[in-house]
Protein backbone atom coordinates (compact mmCIF):
# COMPACT_ATOMS: atom_id res chain seq x y z
CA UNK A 1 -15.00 -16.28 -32.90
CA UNK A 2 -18.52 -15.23 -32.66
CA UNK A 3 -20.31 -11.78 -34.34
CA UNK A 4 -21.18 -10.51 -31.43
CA UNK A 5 -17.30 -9.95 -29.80
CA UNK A 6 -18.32 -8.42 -26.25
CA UNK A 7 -18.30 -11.05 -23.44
CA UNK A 8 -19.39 -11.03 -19.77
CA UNK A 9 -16.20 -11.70 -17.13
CA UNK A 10 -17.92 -15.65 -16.53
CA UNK A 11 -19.09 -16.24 -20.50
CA UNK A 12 -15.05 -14.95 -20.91
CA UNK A 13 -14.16 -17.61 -18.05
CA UNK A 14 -16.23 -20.74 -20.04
CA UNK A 15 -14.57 -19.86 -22.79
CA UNK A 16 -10.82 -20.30 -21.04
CA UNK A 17 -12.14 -22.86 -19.56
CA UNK A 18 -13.31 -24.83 -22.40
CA UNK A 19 -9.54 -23.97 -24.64
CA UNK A 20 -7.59 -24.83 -21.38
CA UNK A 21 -9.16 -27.74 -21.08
CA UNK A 22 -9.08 -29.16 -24.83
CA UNK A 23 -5.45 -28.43 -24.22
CA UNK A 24 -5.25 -30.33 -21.12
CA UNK A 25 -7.13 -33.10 -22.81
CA UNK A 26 -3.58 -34.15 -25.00
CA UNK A 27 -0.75 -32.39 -23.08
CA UNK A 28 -1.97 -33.28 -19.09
CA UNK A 29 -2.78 -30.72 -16.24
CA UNK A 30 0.93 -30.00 -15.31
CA UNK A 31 1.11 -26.82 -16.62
CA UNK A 32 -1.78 -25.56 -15.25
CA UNK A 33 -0.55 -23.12 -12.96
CA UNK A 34 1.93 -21.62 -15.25
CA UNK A 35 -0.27 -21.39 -17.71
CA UNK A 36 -2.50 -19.82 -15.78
CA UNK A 37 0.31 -16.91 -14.46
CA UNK A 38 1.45 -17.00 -18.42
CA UNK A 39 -1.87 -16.22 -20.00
CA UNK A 40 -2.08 -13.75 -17.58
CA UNK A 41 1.10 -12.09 -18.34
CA UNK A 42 0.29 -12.32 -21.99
CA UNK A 43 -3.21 -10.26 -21.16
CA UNK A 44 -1.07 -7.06 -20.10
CA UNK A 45 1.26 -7.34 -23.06
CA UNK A 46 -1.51 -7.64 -25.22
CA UNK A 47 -3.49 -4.42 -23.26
CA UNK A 48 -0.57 -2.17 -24.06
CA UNK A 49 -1.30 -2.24 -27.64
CA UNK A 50 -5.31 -1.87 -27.19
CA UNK A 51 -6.85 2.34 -26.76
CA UNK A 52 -6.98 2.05 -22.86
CA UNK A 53 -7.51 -0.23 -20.11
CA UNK A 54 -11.07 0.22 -18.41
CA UNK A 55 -12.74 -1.75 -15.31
CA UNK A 56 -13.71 -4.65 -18.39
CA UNK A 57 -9.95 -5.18 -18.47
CA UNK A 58 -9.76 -5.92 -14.93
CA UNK A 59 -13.02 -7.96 -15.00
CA UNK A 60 -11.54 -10.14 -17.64
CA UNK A 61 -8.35 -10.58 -15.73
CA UNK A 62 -9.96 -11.77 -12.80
CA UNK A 63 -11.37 -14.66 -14.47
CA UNK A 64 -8.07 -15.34 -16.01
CA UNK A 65 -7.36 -18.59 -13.72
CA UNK A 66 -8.41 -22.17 -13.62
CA UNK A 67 -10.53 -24.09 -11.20
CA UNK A 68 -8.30 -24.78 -7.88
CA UNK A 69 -6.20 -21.99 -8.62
CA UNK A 70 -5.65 -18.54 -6.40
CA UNK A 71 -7.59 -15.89 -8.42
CA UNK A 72 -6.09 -12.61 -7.62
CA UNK A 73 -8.72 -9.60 -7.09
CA UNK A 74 -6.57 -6.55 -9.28
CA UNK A 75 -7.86 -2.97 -8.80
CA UNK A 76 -7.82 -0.87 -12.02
CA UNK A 77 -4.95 1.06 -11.40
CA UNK A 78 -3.13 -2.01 -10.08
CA UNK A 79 -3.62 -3.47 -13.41
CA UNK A 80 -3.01 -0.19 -15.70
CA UNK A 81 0.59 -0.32 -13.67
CA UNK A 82 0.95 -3.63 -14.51
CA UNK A 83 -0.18 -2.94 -18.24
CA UNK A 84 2.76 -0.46 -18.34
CA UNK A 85 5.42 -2.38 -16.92
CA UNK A 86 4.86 -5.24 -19.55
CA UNK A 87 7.42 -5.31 -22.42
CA UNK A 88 7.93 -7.47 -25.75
CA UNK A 89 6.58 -10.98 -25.59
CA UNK A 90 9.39 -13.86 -24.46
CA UNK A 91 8.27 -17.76 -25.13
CA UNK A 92 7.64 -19.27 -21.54
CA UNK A 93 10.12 -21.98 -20.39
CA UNK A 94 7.79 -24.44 -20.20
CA UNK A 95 7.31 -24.33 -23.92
CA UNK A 96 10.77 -24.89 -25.13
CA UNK A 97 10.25 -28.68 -22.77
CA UNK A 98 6.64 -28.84 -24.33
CA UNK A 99 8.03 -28.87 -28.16
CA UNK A 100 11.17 -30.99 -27.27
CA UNK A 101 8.79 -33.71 -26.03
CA UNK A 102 6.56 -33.62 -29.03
CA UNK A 103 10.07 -34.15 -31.20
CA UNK A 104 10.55 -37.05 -28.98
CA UNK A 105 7.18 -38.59 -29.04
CA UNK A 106 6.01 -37.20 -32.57
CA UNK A 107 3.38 -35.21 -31.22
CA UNK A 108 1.77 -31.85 -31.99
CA UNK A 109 0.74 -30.75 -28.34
CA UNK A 110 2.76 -27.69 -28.57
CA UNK A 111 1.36 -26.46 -31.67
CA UNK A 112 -1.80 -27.38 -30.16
CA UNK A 113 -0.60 -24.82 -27.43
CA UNK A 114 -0.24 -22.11 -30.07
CA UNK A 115 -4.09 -22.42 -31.36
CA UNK A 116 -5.30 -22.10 -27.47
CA UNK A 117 -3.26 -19.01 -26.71
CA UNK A 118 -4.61 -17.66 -30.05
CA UNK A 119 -8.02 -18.00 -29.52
CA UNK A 120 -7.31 -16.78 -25.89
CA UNK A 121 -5.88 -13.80 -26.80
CA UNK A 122 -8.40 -12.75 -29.30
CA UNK A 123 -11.02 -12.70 -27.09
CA UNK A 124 -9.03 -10.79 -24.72
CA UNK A 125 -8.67 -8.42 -27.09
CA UNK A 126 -12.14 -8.05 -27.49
CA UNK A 127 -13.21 -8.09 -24.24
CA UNK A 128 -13.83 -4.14 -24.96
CA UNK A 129 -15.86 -5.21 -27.94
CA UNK A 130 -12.71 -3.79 -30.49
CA UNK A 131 -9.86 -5.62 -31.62
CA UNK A 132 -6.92 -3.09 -33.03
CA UNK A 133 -4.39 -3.79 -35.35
CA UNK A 134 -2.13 -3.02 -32.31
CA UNK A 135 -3.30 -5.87 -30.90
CA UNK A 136 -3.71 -8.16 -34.12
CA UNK A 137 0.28 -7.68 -34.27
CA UNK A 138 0.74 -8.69 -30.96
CA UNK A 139 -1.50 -12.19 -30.91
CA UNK A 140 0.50 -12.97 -34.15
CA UNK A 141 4.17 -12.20 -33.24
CA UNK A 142 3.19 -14.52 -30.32
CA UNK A 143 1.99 -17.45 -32.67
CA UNK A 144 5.06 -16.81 -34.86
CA UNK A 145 8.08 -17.40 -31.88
CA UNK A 146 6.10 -19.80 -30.13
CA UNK A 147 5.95 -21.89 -33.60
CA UNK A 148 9.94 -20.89 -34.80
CA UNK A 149 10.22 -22.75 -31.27
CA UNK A 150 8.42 -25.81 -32.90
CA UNK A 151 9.79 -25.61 -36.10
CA UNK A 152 13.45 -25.42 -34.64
CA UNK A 153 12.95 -28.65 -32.45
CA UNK A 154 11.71 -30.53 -35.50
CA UNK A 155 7.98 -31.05 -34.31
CA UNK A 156 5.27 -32.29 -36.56
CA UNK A 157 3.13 -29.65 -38.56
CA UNK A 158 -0.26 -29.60 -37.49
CA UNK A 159 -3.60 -27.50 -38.26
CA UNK A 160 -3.19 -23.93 -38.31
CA UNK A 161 -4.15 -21.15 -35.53
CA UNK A 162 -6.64 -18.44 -36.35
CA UNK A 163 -5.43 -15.14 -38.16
CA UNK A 164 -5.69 -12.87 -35.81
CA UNK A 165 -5.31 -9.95 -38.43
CA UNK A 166 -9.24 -11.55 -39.62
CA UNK A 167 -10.68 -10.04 -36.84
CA UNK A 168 -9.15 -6.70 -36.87
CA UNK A 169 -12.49 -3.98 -36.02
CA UNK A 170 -10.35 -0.58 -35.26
CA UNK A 171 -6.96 1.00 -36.14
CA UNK A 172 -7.55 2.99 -32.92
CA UNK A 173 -4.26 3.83 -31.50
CA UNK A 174 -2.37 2.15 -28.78
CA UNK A 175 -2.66 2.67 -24.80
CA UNK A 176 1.54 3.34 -25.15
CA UNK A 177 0.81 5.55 -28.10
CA UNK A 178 -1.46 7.63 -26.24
CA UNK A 179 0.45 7.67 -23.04
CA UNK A 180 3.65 7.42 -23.55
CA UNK A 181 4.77 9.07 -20.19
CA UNK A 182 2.77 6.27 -18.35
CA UNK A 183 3.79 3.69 -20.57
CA UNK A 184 8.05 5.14 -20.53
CA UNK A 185 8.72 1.10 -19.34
CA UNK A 186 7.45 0.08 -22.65
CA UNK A 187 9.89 -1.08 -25.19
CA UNK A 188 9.61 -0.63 -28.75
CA UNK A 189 6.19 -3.26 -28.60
CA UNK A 190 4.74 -4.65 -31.79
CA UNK A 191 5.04 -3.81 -35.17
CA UNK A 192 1.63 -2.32 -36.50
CA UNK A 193 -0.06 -4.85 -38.92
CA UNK A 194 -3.30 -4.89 -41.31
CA UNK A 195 -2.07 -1.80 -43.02
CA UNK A 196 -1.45 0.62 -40.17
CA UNK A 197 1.12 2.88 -40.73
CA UNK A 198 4.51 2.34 -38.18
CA UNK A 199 4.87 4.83 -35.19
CA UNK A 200 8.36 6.62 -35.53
CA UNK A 201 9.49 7.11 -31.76
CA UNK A 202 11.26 9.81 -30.39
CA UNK A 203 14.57 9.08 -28.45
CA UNK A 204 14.03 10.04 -24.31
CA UNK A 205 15.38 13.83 -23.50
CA UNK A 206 18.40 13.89 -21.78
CA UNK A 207 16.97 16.79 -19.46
CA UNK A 208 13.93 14.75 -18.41
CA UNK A 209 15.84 11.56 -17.70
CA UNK A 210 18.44 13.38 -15.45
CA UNK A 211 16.01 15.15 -13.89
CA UNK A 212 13.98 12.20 -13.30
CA UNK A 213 17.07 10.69 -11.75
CA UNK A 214 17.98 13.41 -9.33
CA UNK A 215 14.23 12.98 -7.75
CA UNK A 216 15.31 9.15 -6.99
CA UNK A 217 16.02 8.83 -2.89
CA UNK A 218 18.86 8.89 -1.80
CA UNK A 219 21.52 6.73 -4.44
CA UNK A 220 24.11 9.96 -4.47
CA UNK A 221 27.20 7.98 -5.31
CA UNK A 222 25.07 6.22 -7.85
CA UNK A 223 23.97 9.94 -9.41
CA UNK A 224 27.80 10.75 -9.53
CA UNK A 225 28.19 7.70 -11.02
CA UNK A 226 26.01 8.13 -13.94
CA UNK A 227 26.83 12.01 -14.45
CA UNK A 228 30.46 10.96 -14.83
CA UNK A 229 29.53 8.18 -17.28
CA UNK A 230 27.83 10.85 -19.45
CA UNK A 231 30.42 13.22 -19.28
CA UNK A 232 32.79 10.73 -20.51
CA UNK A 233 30.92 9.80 -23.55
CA UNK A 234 30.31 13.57 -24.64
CA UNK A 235 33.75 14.49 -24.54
CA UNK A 236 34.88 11.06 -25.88
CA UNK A 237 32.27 12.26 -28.30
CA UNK A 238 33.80 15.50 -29.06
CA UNK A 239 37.77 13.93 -29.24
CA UNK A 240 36.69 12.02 -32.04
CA UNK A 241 34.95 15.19 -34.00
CA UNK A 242 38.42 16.93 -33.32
CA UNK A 243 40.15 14.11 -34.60
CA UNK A 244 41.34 13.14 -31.29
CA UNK A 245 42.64 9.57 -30.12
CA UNK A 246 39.87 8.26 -27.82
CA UNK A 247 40.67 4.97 -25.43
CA UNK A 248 38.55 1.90 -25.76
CA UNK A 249 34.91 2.72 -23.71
CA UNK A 250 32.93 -0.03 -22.40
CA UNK A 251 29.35 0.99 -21.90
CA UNK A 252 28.28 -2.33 -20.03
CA UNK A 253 28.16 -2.08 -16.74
CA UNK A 254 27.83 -4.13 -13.29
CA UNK A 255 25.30 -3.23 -10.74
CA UNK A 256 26.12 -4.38 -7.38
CA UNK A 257 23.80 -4.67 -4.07
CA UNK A 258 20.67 -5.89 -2.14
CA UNK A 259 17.32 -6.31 -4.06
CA UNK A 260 15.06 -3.28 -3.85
CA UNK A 261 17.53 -0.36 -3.97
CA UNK A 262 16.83 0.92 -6.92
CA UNK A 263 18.90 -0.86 -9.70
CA UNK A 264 15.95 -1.77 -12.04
CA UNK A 265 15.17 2.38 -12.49
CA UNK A 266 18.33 3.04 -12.35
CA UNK A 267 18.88 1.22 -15.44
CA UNK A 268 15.78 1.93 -16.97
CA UNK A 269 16.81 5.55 -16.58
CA UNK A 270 20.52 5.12 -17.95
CA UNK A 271 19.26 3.21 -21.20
CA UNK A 272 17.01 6.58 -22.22
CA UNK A 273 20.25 8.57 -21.61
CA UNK A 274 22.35 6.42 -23.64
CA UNK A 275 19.69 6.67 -26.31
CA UNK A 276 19.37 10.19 -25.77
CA UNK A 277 23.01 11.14 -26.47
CA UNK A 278 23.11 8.97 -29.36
CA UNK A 279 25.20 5.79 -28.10
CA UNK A 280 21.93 3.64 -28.47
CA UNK A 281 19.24 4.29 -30.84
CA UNK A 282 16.13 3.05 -29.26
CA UNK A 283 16.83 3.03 -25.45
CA UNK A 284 14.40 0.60 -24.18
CA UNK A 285 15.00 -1.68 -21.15
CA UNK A 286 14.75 -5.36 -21.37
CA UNK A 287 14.51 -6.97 -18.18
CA UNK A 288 15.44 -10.90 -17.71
CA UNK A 289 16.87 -13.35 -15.32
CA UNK A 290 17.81 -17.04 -15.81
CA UNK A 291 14.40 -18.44 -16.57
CA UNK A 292 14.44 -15.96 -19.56
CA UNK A 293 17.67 -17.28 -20.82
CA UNK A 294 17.97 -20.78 -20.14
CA UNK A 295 16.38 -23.65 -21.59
CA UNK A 296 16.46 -27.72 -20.79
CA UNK A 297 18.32 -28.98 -23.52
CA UNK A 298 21.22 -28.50 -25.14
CA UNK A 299 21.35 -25.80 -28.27
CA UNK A 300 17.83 -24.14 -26.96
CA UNK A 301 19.12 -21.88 -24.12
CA UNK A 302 21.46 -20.29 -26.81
CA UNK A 303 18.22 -19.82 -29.68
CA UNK A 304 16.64 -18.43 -26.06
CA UNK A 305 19.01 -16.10 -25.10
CA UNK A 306 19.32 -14.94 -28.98
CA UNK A 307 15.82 -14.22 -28.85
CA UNK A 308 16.02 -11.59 -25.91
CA UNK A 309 19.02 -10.32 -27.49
CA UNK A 310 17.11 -9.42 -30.38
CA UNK A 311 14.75 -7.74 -28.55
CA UNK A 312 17.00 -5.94 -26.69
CA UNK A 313 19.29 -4.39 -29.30
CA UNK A 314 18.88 -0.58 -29.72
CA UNK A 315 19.21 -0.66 -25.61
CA UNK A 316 19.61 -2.08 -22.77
CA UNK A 317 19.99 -5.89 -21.80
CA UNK A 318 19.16 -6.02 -18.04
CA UNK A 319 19.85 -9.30 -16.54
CA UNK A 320 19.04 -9.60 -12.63
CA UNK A 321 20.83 -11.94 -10.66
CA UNK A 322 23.39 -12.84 -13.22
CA UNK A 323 25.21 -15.19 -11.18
CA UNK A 324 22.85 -17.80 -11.27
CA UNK A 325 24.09 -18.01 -14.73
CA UNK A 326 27.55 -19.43 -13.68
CA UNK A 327 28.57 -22.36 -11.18
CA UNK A 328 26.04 -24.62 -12.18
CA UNK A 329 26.73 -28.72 -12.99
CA UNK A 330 28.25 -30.21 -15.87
CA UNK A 331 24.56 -30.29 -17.19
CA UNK A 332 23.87 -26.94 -16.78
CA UNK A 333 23.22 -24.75 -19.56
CA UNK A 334 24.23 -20.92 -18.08
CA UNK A 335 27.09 -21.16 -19.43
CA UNK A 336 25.79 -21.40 -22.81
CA UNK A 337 23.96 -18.25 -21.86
CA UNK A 338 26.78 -16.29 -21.09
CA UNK A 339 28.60 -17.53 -24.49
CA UNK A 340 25.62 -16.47 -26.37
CA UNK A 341 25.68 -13.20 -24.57
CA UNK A 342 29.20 -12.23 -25.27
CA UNK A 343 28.81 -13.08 -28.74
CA UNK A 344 26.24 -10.74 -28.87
CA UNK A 345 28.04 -8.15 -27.12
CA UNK A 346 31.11 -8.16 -29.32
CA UNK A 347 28.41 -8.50 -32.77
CA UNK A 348 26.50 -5.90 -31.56
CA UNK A 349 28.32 -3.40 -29.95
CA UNK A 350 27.47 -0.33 -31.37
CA UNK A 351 24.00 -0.69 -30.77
CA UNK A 352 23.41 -3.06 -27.35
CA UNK A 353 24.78 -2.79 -23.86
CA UNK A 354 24.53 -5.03 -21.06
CA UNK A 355 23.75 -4.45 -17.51
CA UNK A 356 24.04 -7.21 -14.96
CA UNK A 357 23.25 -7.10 -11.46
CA UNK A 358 22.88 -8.88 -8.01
CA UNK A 359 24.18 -9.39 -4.22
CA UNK A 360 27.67 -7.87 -3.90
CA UNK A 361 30.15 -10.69 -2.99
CA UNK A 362 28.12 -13.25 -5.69
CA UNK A 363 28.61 -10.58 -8.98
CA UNK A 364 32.03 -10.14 -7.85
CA UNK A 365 32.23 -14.00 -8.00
CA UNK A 366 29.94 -14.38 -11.32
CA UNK A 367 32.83 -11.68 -13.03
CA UNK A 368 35.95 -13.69 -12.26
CA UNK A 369 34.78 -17.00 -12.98
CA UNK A 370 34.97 -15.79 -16.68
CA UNK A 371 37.96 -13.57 -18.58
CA UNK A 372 35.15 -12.97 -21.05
CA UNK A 373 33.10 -11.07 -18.33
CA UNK A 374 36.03 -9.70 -16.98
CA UNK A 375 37.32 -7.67 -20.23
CA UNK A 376 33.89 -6.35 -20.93
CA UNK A 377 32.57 -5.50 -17.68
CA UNK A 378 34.97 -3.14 -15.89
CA UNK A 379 32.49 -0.40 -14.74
CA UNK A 380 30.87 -1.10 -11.25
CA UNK A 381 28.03 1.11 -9.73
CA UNK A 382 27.65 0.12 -6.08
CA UNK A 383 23.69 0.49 -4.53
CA UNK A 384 24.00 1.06 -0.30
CA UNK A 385 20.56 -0.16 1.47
CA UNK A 386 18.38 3.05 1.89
CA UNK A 387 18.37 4.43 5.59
CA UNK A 388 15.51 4.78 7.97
CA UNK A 389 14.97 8.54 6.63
CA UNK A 390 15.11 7.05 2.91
CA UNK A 391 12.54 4.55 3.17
CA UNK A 392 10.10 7.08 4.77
CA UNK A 393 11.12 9.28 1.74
CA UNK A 394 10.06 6.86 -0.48
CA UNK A 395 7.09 5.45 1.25
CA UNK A 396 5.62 9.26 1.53
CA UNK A 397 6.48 9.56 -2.04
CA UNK A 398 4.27 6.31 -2.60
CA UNK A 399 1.58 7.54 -0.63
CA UNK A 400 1.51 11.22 -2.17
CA UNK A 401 1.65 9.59 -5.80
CA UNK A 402 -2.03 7.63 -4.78
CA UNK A 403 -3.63 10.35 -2.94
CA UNK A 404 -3.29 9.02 0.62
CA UNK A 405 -2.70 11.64 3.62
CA UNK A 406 -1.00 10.35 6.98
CA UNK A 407 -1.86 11.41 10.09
CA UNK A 408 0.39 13.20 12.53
CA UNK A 409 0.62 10.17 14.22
CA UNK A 410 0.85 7.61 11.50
CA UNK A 411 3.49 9.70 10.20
CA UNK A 412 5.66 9.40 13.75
CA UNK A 413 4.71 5.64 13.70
CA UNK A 414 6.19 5.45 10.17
CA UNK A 415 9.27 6.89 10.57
CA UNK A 416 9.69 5.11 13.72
CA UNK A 417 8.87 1.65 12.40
CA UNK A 418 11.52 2.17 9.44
CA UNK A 419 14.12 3.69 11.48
CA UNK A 420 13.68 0.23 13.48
CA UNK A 421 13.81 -1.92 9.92
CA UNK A 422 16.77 -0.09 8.90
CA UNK A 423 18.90 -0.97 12.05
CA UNK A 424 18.08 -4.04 12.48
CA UNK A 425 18.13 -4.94 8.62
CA UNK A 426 19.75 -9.03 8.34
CA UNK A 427 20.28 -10.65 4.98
CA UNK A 428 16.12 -10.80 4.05
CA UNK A 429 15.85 -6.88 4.46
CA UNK A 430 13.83 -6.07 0.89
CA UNK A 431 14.83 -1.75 0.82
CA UNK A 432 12.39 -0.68 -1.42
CA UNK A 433 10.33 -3.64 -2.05
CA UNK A 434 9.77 -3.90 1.91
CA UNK A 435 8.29 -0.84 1.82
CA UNK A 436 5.27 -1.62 -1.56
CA UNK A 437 4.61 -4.08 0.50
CA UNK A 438 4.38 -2.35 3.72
CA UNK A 439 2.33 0.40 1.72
CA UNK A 440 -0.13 -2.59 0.13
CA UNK A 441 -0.55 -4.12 2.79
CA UNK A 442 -1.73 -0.27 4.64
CA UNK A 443 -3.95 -0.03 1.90
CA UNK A 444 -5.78 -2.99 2.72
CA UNK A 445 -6.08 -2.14 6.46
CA UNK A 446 -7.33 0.67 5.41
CA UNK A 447 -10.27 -0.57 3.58
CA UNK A 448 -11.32 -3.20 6.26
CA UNK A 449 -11.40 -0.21 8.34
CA UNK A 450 -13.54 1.74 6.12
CA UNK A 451 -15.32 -1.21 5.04
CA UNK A 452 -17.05 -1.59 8.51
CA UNK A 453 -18.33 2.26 8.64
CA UNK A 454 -22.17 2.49 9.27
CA UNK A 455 -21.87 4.94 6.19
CA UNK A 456 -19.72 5.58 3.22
CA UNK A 457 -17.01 7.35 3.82
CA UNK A 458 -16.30 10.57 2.11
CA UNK A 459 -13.05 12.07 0.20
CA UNK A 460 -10.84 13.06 3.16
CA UNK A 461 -11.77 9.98 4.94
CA UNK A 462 -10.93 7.74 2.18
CA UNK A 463 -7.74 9.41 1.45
CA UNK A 464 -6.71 9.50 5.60
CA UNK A 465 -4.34 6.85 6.85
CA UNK A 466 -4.52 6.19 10.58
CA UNK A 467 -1.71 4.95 13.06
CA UNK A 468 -3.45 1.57 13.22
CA UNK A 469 -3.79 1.55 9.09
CA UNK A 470 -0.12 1.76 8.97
CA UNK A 471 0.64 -1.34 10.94
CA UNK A 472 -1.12 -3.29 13.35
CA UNK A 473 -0.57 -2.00 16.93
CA UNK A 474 1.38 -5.70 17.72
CA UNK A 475 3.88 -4.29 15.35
CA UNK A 476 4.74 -0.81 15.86
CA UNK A 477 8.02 0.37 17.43
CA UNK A 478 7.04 1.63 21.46
């Protein structure tokens, strides 16, 4: 690593360049594109633990991608969301084939892999000419369960990566640390390192998190749901202070319904009240589906799975489209998930709770297939599609959150359009996520619209959404 840490957005893109490429040198170019999407996602993680994240943070991501691949152009406050949503690091899939090749072959290429994504990382980190201890942690809890991966399949040792904890210039304080309400979707994140003292957290308040779940759209049955879960536990709670017999209480739960209706928040919200009224004692969400869990050999999908169990104890295990899991062939490995999973249920099951969740008829399926699933999940929340008048609701809510104002006119067209989306919803129809994407795709509009102004355009027009930003005119309802 060079003195002089700051680097410009192309000297940053030689430099991945030239460590991709020594990589590709021994291992191939087959990875390339998930390598390029992983790096990426590593670049957030790693952000969460550094003091902020600036216009250099979005620079540097925009040169995070290989030649031949689609660069995406992030805004800073796309990118700050994304920083937040990022939680504890996971090993990518590919790595688990990666190392069980090397066994095979008596290679080193993975370990190789751990040196690039070292070096990578560190001059991420620096890329706002600091490197915290924060972020130290991070870059080596990375090196260490990428290389328990190696050492578990039996690969060769090889020369060491860099210590990232040589590098450390700052003990400034994290960018969760110093907002925690925009980082809430954080879990517990890396240990501090280099002599830092440990952040103690505070549990979520009970009063926030149920007031942050009444402002959800719509999802009434769901509310009843949950304030009837948490009634339960407090009196079950106060039966067993009395002395009081209290029946067996499964926490775990089974989220049913189409994707984009709210289940991820939902469940985000219920594992800071479970925390909060002292059933869990972190309360942090992780959030996986069957790439997290399974691997492509036999005995690595359950050291997988145990990993994101481990990160997930203290709160919520969130696993999204759990019925991929089951049905597979003779060769597949869910199964071995769901075994590990169980395990871990039963082991752990003061302090962990499960949540899975997916299409109605195919969780219903994924429960029966198993008398394991069946005796622990016995608690089913059902999520209806949002209505025409919801989805406005929550696209206004959208807008209002980034300072953009509809017209009379774009507002009719709106409500119109998703009126029209709701009734004639089929088996593609996205709730929620169809309308981000209607609202990202207005934003763009937007700015080609603005873009072509003889002269700049000032606050109110810049923050004024037109009947033709909304959707073009091919599209809207007559």
């Amino acid at each position: 690593m060079p003195s002089n840490w700051k680097r410009s957005p192309e000297e940053l893109h030689k430099t991945y360049i030239a460590n991709t490429e020594a990589f590709y040198k021994v291992a191939g170019r087959g990875l390339a594109g998930e390598l390029d999407q992983f790096i990426c996602d590593c670049a957030c993680q790693l952000w969460s633990r550094s003091g902020g994240v600036t216009q250099e943070y979005v620079d540097a991501i925009n040169q995070l991608y290989s030649k031949g691949s689609v660069m995406p152009r992030w805004l800073l406050w796309e990118l700050t969301g994304k920083v937040c949503e990022k939680r504890d690091f996971l090993p990518p899939l590919f790595f688990w084939t990666l190392a069980e090749n090397d066994r095979n072959h008596n290679t080193d290429y993975s370990r190789v892999f751990i040196r690039m994504v070292t070096n990578i990382l560190l001059y991420l980190a620096a890329v706002d000419d600091d490197v915290t201890f924060s972020e130290a942690a991070y870059i080596t809890d990375v090196g260490e369960k990428l290389g328990a991966i190696c050492d578990s399949s039996g690969v060769r040792q090889s020369k060491p990566a860099l210590n990232p904890a040589d590098y450390v210039t700052s003990s400034e304080p994290s960018f969760a640390d110093k907002h925690p309400a925009s980082a809430a979707s954080l879990s517990a994140g890396a240990p501090q390192g280099g002599g830092a003292a440990a952040q103690t957290e505070e549990k979520p308040d009970f009063d926030t998190l149920m007031a942050q779940l009444e402002e959800l759209v719509g999802l009434d049955d769901i509310k009843k749901d949950v304030k009837s879960l948490m009634n339960l536990i407090k009196v079950r709670a106060l039966r067993q202070e009395a002395g009081l017999p209290c029946p067996e209480l499964s926490l775990h739960l089974v989220f049913m319904g189409n994707p984009g209706t709210g289940k991820t928040t939902v469940a985000r919200i219920l594992a800071g009240l479970y925390a909060a009224i002292g059933v869990l004692s972190k309360g942090q969400l992780v959030e996986v589906d069957r790439s997290g869990l399974v691997a492509g050999f036999v005995g690595q999908t359950a050291l997988k799975t145990q990993e994101v169990i481990k990160s997930a104890l203290g709160g919520v295990l969130f696993i999204d489209e759990a019925y991929s899991l089951a049905g597979g062939a003779d060769n597949d490995f869910g199964q071995e998930a769901i075994d590990t999973i169980l395990k871990a249920m039963e082991d752990h099951r003061d302090d962990l709770v499960v949540i899975v969740a997916g299409y109605t008829e195919l969780m219903n399926g994924f429960i029966n297939s198993n008398p394991g699933l069946q005796s622990r999940f016995n608690k089913y929340f059902y999520f209806e599609d949002y209505n025409g008048g919801e989805l406005m609701a929550i696209f206004e809510m959208r807008c209002r959150k980034n300072s953009y104002v509809l017209t009379d006119e774009a507002r009719e067209a709106a409500a119109a359009y998703f009126d029209r989306l709701y009734e004639n919803r089929d088996s593609n129809f996205g709730n929620g996520r169809d309308v981000r994407n209607i609202f990202e795709d207005m934003v763009v509009r937007q700015a080609d619209r603005l873009s072509a102004l003889e002269t700049p355009p000032g606050k109110e027009a810049l923050m004024e959404i037109l009947k033709e930003d909304f959707l073009p005119e091919e599209d809207l309802p007559e």
